[in-house]
PDB file of N, CA and C in Angstrom:
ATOM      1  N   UNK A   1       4.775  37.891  70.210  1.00  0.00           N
ATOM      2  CA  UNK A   1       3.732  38.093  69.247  1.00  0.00           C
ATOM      3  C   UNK A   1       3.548  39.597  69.057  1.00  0.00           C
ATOM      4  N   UNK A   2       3.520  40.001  67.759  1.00  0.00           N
ATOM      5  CA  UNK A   2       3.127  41.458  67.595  1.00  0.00           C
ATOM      6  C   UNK A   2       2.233  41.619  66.782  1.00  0.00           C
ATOM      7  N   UNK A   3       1.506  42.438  67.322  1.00  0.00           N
ATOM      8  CA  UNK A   3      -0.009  42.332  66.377  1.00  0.00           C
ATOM      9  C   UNK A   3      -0.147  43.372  65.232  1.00  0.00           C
ATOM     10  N   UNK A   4      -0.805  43.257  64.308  1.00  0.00           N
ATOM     11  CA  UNK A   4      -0.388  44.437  62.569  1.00  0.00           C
ATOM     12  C   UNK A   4      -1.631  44.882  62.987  1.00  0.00           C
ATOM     13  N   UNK A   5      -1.721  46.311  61.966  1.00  0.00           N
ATOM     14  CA  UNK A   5      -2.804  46.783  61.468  1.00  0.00           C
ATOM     15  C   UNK A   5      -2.613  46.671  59.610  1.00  0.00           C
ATOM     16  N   UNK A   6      -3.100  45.131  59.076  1.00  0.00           N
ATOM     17  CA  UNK A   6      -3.118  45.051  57.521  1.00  0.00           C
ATOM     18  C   UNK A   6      -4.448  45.732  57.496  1.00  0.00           C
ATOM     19  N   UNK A   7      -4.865  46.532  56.047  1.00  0.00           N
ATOM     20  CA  UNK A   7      -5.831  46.445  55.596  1.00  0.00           C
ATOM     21  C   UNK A   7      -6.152  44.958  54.738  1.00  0.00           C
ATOM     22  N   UNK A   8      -7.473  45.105  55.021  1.00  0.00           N
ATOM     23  CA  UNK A   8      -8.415  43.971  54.214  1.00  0.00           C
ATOM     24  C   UNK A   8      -7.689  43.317  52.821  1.00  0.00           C
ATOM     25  N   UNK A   9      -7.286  44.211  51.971  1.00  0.00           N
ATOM     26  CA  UNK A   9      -6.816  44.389  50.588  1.00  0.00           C
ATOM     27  C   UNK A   9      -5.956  43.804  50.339  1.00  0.00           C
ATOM     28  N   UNK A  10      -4.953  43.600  51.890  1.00  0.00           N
ATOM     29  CA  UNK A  10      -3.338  43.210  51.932  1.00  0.00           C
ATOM     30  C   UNK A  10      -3.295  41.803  52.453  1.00  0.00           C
ATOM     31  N   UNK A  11      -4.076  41.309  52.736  1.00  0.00           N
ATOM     32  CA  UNK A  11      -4.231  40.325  53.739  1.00  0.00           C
ATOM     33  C   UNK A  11      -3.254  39.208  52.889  1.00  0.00           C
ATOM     34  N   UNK A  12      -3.703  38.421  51.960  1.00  0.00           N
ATOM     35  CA  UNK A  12      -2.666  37.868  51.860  1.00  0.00           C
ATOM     36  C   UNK A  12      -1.363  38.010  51.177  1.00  0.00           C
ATOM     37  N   UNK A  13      -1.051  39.304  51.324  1.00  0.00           N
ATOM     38  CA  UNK A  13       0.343  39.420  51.386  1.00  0.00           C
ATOM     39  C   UNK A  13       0.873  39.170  52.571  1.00  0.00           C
ATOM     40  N   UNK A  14       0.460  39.375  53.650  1.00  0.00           N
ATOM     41  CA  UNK A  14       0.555  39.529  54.600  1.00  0.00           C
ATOM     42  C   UNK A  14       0.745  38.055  55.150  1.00  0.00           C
ATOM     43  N   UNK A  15      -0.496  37.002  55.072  1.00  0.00           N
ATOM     44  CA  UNK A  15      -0.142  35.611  55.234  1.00  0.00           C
ATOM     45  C   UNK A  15       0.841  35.195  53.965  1.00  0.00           C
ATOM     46  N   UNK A  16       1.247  35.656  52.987  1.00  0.00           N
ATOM     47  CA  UNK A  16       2.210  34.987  52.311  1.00  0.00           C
ATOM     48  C   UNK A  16       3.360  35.111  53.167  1.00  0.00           C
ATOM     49  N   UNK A  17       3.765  36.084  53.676  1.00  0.00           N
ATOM     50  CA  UNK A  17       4.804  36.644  54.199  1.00  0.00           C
ATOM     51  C   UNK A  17       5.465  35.716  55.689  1.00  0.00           C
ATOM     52  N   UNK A  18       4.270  35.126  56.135  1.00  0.00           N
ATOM     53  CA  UNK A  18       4.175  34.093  57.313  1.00  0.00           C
ATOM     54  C   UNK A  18       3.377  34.888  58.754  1.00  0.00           C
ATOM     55  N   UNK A  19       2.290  35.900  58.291  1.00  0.00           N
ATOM     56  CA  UNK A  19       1.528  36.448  59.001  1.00  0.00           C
ATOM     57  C   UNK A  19      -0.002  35.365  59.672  1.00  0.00           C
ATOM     58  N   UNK A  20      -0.297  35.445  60.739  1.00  0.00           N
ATOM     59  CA  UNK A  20      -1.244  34.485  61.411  1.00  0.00           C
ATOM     60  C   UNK A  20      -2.364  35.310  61.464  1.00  0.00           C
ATOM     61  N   UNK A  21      -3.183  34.746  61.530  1.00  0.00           N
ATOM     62  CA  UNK A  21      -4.829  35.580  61.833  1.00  0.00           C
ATOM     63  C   UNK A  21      -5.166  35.195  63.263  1.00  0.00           C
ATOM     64  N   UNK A  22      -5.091  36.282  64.310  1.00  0.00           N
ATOM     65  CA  UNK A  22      -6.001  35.741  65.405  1.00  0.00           C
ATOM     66  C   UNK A  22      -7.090  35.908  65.479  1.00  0.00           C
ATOM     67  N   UNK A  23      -8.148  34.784  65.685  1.00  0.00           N
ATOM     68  CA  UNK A  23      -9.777  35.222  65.415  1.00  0.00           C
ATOM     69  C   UNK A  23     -10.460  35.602  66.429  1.00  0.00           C
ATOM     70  N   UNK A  24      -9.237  35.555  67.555  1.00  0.00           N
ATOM     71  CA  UNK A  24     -10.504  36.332  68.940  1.00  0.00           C
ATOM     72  C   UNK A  24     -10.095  37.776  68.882  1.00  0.00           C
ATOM     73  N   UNK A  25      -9.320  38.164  68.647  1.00  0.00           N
ATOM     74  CA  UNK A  25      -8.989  39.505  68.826  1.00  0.00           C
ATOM     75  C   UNK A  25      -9.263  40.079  67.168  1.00  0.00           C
ATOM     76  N   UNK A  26      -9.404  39.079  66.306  1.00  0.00           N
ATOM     77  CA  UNK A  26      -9.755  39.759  64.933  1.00  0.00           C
ATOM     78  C   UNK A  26      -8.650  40.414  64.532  1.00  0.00           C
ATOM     79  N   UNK A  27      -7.555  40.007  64.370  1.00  0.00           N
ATOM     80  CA  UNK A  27      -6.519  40.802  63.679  1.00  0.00           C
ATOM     81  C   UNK A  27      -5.021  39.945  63.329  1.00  0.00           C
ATOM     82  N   UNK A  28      -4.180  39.939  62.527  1.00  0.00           N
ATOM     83  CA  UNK A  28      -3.330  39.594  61.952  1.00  0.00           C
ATOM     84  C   UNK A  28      -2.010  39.967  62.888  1.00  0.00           C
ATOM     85  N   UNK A  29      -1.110  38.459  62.801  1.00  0.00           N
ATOM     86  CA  UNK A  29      -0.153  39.053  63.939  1.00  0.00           C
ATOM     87  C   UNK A  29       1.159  38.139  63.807  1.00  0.00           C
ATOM     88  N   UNK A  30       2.561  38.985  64.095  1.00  0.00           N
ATOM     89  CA  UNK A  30       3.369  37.977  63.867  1.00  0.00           C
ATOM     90  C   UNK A  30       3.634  37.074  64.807  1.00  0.00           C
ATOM     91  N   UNK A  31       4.361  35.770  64.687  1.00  0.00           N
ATOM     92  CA  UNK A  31       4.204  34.702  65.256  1.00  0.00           C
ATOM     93  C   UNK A  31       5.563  34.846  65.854  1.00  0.00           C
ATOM     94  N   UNK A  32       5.817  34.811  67.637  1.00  0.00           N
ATOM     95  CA  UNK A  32       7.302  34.656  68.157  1.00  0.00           C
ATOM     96  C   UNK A  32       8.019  34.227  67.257  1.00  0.00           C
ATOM     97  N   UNK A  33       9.526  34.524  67.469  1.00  0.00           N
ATOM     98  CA  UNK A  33      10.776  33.519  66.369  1.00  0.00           C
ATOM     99  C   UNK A  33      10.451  34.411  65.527  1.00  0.00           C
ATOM    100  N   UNK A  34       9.810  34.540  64.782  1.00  0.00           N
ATOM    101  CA  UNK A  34       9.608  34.882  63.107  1.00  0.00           C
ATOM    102  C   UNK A  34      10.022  36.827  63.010  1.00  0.00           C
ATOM    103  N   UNK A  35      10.697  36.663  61.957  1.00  0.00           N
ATOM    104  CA  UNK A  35      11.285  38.174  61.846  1.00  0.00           C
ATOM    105  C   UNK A  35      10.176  39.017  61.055  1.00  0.00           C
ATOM    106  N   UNK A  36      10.387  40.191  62.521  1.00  0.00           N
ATOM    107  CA  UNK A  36       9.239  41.287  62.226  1.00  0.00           C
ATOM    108  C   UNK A  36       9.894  42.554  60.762  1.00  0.00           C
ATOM    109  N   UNK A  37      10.980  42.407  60.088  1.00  0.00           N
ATOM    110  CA  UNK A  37      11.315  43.014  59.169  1.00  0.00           C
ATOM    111  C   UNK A  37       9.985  42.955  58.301  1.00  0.00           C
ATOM    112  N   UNK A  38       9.800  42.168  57.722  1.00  0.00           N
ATOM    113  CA  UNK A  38       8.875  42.143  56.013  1.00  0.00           C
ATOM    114  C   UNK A  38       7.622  42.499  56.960  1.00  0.00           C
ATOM    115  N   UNK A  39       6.792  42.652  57.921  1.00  0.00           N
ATOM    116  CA  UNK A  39       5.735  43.445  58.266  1.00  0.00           C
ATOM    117  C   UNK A  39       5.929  44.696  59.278  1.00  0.00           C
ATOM    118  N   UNK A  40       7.150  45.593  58.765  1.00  0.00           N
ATOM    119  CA  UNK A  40       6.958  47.273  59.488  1.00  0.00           C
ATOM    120  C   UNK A  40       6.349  47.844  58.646  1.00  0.00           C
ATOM    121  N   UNK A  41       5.426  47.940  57.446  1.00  0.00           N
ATOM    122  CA  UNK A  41       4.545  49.009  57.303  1.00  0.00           C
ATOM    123  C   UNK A  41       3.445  48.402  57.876  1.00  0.00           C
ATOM    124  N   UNK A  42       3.285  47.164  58.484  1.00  0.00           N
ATOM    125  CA  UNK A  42       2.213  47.080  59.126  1.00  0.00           C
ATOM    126  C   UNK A  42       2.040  47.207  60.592  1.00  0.00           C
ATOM    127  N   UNK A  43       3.333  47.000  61.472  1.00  0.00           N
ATOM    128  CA  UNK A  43       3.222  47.687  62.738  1.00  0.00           C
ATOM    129  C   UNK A  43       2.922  48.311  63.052  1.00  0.00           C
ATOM    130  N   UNK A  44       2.032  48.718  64.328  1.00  0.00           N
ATOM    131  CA  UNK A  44       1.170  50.183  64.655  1.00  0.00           C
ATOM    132  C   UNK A  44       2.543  51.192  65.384  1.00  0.00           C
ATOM    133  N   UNK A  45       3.036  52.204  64.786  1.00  0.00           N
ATOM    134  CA  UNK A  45       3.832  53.117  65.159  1.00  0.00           C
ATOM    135  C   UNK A  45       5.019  52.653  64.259  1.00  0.00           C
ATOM    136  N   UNK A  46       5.559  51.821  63.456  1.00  0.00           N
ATOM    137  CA  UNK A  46       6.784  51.867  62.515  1.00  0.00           C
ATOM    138  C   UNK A  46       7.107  50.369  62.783  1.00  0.00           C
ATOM    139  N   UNK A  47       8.654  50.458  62.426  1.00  0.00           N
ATOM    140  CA  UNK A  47       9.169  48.960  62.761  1.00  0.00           C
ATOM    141  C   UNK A  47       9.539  48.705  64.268  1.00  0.00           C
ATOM    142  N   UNK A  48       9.554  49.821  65.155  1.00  0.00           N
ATOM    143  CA  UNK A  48      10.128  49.759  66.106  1.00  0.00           C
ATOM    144  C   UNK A  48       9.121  49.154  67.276  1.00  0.00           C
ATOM    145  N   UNK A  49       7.969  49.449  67.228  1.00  0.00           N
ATOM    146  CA  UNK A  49       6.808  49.555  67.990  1.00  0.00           C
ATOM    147  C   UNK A  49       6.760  48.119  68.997  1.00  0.00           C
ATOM    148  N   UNK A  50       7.251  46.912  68.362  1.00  0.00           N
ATOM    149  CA  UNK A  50       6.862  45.616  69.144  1.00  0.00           C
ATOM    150  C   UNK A  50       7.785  45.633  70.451  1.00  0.00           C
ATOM    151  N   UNK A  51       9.426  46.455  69.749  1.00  0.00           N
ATOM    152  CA  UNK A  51      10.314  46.729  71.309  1.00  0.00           C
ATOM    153  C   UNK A  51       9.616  47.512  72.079  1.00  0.00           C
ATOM    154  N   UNK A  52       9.297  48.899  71.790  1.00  0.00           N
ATOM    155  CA  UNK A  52       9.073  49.781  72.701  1.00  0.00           C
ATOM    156  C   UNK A  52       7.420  49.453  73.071  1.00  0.00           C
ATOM    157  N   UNK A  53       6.279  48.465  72.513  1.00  0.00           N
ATOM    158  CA  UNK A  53       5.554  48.181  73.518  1.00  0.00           C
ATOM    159  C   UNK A  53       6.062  47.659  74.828  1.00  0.00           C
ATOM    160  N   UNK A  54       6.829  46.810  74.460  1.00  0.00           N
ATOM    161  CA  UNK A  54       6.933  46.095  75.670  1.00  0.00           C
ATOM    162  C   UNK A  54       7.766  46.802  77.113  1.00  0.00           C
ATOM    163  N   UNK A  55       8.567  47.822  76.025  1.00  0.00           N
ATOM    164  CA  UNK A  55       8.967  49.272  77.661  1.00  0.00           C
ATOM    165  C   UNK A  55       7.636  49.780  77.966  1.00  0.00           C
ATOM    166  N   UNK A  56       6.117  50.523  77.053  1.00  0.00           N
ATOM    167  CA  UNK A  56       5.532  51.372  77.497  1.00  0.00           C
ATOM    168  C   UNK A  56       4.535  50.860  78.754  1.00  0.00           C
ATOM    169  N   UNK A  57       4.361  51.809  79.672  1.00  0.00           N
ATOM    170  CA  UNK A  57       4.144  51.499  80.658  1.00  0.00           C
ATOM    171  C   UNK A  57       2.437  51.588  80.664  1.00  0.00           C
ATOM    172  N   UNK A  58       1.678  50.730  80.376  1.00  0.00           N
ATOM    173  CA  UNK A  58       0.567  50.367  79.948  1.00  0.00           C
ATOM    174  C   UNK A  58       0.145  49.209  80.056  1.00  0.00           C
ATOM    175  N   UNK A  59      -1.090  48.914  80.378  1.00  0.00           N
ATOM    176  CA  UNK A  59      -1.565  48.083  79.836  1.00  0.00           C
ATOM    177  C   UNK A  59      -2.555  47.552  78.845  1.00  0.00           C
ATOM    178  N   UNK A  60      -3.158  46.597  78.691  1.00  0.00           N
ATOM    179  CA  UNK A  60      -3.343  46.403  76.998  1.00  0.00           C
ATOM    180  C   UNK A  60      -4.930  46.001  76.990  1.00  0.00           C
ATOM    181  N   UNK A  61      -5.289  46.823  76.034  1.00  0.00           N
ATOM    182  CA  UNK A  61      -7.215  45.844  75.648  1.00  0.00           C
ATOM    183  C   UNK A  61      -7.106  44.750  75.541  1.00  0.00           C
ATOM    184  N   UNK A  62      -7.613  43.660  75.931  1.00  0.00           N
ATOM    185  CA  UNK A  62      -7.464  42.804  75.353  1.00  0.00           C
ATOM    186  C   UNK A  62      -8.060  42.141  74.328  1.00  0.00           C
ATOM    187  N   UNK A  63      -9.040  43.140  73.439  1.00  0.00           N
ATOM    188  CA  UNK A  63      -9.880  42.887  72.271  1.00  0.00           C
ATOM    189  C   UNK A  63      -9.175  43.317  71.359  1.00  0.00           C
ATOM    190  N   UNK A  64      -8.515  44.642  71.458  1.00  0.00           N
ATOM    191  CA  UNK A  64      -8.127  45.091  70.123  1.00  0.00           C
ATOM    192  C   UNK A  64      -6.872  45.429  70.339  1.00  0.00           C
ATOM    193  N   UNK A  65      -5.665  44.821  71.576  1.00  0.00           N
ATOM    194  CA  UNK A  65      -4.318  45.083  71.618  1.00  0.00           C
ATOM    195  C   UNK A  65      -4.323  46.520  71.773  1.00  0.00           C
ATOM    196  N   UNK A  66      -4.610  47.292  72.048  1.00  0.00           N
ATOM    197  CA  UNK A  66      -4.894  48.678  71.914  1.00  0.00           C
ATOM    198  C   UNK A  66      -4.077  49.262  73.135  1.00  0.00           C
ATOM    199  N   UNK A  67      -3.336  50.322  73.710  1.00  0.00           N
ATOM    200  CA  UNK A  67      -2.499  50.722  74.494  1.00  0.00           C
ATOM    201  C   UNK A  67      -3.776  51.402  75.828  1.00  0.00           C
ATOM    202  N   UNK A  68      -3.841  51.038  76.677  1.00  0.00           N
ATOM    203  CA  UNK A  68      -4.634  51.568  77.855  1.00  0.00           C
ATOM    204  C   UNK A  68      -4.367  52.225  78.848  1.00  0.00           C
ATOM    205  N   UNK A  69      -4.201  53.679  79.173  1.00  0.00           N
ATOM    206  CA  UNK A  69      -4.028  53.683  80.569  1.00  0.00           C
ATOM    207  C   UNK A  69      -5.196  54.318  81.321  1.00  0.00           C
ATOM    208  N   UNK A  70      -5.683  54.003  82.465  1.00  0.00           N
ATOM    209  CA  UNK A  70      -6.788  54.523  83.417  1.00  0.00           C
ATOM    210  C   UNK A  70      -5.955  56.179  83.887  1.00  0.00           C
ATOM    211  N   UNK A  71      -7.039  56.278  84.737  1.00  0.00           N
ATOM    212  CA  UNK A  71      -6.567  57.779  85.493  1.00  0.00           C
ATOM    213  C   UNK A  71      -6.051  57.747  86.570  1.00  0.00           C
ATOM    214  N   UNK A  72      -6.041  56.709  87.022  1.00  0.00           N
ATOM    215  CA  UNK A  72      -5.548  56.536  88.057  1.00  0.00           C
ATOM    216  C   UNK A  72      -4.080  54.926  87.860  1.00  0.00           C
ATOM    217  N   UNK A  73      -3.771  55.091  87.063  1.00  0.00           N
ATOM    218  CA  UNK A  73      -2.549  54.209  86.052  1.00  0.00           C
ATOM    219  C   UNK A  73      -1.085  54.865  86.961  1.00  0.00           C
ATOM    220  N   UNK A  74      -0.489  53.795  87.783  1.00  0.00           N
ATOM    221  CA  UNK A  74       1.118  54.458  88.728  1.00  0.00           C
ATOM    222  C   UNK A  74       1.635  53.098  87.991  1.00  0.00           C
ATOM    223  N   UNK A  75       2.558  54.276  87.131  1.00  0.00           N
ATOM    224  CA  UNK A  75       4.120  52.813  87.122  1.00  0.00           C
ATOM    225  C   UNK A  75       5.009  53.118  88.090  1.00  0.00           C
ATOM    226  N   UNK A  76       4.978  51.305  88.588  1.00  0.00           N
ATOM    227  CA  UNK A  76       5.732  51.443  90.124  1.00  0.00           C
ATOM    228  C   UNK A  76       7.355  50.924  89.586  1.00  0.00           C
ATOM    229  N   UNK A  77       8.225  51.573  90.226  1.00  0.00           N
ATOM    230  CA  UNK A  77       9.640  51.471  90.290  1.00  0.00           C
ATOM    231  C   UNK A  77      10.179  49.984  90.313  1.00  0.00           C
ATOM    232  N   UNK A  78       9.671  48.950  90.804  1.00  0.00           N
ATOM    233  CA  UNK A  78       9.541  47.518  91.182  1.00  0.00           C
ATOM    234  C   UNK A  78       8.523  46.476  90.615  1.00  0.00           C
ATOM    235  N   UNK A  79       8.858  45.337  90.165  1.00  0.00           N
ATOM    236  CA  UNK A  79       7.497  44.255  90.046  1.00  0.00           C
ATOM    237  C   UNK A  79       7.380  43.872  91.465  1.00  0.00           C
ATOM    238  N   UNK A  80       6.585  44.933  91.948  1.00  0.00           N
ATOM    239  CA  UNK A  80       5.492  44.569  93.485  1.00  0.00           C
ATOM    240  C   UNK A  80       3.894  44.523  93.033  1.00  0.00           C
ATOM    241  N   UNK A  81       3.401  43.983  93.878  1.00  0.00           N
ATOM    242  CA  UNK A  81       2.092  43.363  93.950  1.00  0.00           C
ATOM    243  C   UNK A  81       1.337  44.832  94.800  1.00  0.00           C
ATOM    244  N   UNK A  82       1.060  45.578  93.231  1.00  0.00           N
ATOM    245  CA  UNK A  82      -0.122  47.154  94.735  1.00  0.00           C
ATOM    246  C   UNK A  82      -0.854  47.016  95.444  1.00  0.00           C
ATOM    247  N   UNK A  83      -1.526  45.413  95.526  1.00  0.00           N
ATOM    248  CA  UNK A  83      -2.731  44.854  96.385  1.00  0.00           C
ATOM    249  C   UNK A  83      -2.246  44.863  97.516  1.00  0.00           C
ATOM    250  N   UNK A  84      -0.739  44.430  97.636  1.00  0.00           N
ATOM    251  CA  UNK A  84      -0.332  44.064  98.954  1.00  0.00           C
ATOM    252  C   UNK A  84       0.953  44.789  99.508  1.00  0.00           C
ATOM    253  N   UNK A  85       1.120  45.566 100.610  1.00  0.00           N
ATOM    254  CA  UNK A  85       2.038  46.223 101.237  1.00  0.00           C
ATOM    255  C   UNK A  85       3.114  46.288 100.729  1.00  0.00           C
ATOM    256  N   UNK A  86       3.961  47.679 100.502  1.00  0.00           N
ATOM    257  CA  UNK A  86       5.363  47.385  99.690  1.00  0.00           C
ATOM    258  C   UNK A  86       5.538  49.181 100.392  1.00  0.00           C
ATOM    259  N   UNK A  87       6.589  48.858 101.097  1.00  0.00           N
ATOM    260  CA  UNK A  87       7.444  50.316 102.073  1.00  0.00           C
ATOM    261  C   UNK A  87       7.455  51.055 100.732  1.00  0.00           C
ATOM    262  N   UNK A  88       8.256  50.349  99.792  1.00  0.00           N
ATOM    263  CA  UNK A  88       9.058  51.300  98.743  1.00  0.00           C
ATOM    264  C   UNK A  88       7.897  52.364  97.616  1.00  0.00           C
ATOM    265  N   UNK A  89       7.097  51.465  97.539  1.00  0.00           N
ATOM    266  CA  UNK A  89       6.108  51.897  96.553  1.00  0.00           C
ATOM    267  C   UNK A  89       4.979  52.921  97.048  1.00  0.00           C
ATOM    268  N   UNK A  90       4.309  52.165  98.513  1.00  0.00           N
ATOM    269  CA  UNK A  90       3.678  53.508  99.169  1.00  0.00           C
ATOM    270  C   UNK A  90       3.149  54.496  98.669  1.00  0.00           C
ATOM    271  N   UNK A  91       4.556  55.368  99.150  1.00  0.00           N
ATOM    272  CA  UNK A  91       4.074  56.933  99.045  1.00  0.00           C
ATOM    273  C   UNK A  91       3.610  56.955  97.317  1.00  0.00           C
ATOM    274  N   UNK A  92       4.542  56.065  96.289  1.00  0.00           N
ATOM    275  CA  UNK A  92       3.956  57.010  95.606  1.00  0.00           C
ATOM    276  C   UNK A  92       2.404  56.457  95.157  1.00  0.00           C
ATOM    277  N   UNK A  93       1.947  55.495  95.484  1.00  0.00           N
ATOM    278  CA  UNK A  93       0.559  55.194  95.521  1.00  0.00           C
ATOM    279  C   UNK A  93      -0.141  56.263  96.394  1.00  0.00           C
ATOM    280  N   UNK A  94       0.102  56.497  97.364  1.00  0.00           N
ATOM    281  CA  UNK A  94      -0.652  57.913  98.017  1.00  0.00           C
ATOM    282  C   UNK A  94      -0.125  58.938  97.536  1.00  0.00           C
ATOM    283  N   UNK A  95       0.562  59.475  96.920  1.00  0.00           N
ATOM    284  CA  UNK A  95       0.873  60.775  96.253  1.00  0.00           C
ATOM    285  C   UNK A  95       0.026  61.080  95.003  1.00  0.00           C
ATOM    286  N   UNK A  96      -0.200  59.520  94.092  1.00  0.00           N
ATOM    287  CA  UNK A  96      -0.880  59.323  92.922  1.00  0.00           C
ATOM    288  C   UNK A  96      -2.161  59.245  93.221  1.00  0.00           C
ATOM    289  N   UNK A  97      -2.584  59.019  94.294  1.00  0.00           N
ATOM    290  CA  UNK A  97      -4.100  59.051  94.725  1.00  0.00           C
ATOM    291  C   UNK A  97      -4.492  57.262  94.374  1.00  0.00           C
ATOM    292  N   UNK A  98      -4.080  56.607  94.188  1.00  0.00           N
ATOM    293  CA  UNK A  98      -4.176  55.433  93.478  1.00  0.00           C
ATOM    294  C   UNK A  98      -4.787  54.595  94.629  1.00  0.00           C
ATOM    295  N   UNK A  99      -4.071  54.777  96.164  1.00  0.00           N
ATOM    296  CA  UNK A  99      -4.208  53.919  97.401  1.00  0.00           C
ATOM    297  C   UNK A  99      -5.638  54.789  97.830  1.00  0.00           C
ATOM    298  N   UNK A 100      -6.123  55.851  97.561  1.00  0.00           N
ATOM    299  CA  UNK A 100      -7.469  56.257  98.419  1.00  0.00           C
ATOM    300  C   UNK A 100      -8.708  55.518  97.434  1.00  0.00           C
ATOM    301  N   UNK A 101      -8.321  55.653  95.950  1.00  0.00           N
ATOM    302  CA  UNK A 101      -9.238  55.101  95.260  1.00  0.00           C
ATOM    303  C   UNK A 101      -9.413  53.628  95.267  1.00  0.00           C
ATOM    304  N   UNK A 102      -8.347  52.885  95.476  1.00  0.00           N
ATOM    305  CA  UNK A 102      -8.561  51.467  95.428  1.00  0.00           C
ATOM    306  C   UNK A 102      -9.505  51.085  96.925  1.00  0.00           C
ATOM    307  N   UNK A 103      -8.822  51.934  98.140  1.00  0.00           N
ATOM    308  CA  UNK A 103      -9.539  51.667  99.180  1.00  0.00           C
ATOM    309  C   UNK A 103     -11.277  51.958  99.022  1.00  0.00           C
ATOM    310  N   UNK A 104     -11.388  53.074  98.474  1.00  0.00           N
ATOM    311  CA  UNK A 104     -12.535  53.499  98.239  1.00  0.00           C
ATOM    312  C   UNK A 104     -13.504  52.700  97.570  1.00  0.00           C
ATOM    313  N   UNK A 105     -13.091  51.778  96.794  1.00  0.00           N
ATOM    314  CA  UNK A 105     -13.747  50.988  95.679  1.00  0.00           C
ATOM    315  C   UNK A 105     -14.096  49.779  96.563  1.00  0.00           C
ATOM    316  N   UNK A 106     -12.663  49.112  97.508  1.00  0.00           N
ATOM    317  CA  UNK A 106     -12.918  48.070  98.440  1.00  0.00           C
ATOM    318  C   UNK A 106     -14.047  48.715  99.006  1.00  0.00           C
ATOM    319  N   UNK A 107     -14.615  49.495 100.244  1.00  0.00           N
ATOM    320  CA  UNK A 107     -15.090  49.998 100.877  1.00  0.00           C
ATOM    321  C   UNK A 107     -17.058  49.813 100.152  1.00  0.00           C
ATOM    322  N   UNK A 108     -16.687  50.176  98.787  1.00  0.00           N
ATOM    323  CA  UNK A 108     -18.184  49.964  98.403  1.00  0.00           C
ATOM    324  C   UNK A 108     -18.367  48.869  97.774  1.00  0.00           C
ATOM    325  N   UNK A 109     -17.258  47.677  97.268  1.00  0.00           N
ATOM    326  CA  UNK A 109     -17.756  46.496  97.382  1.00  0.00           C
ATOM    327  C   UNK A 109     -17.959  45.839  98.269  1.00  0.00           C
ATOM    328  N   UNK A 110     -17.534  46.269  99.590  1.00  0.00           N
ATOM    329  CA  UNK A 110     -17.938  45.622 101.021  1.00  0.00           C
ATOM    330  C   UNK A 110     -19.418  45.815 101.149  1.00  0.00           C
ATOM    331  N   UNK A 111     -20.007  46.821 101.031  1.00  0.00           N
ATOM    332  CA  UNK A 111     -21.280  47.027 101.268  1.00  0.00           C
ATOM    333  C   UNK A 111     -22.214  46.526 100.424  1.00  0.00           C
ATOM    334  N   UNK A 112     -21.407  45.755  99.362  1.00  0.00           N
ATOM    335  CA  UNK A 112     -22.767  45.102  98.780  1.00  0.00           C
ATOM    336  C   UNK A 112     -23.009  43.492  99.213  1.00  0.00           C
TER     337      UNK A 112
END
């Protein structure tokens, strides 16, 4: 699924075209299978944008699809789980500061 930015004006060109409306997120979007050619002026960043979301290392609003990263955001080398022990990943969670803050956060939801 890749989500457009149509204006209002365009809209049904946009569903002529075989564009869907999602109503929780409020926005117009193409449907898997279906070729994203006839909506790249509506992709956010060109035609290319639906591949290279799915490389950028982010994660996503989930109101407005919107690209997110925190300050404390480590892309880890591996699909490991940061909650739970991983040799490889570690250091760079303590290099990124990522492992003092998460502890830190545990630490004061303990106390409530």
């Amino acid at each position: 699924m890749i989500f457009l930015k149509v204006p209002y004006a365009e809209k049904d060109e946009a569903k002529a075209l075989g564009a869907r409306w999602n109503p929780t997120r409020k926005c117009w979007y193409v449907p898997d299978g279906k070729d994203k050619e006839p909506f790249a002026r509506w992709i956010a960043g060109g035609a290319d944008a639906g591949a290279d979301a799915a490389k950028a290392p982010s994660s996503r609003d989930a109101f407005g699809a919107k690209p997110v990263i925190g300050a404390k955001y480590v892309e880890l080398p591996h699909a490991c789980n940061p909650f739970e022990e991983c040799a490889e990943c570690r250091p760079k969670l303590i290099e990124s500061g990522w492992l003092e803050a998460h502890q830190a956060v545990r630490k004061l939801l303990a106390g409530l």
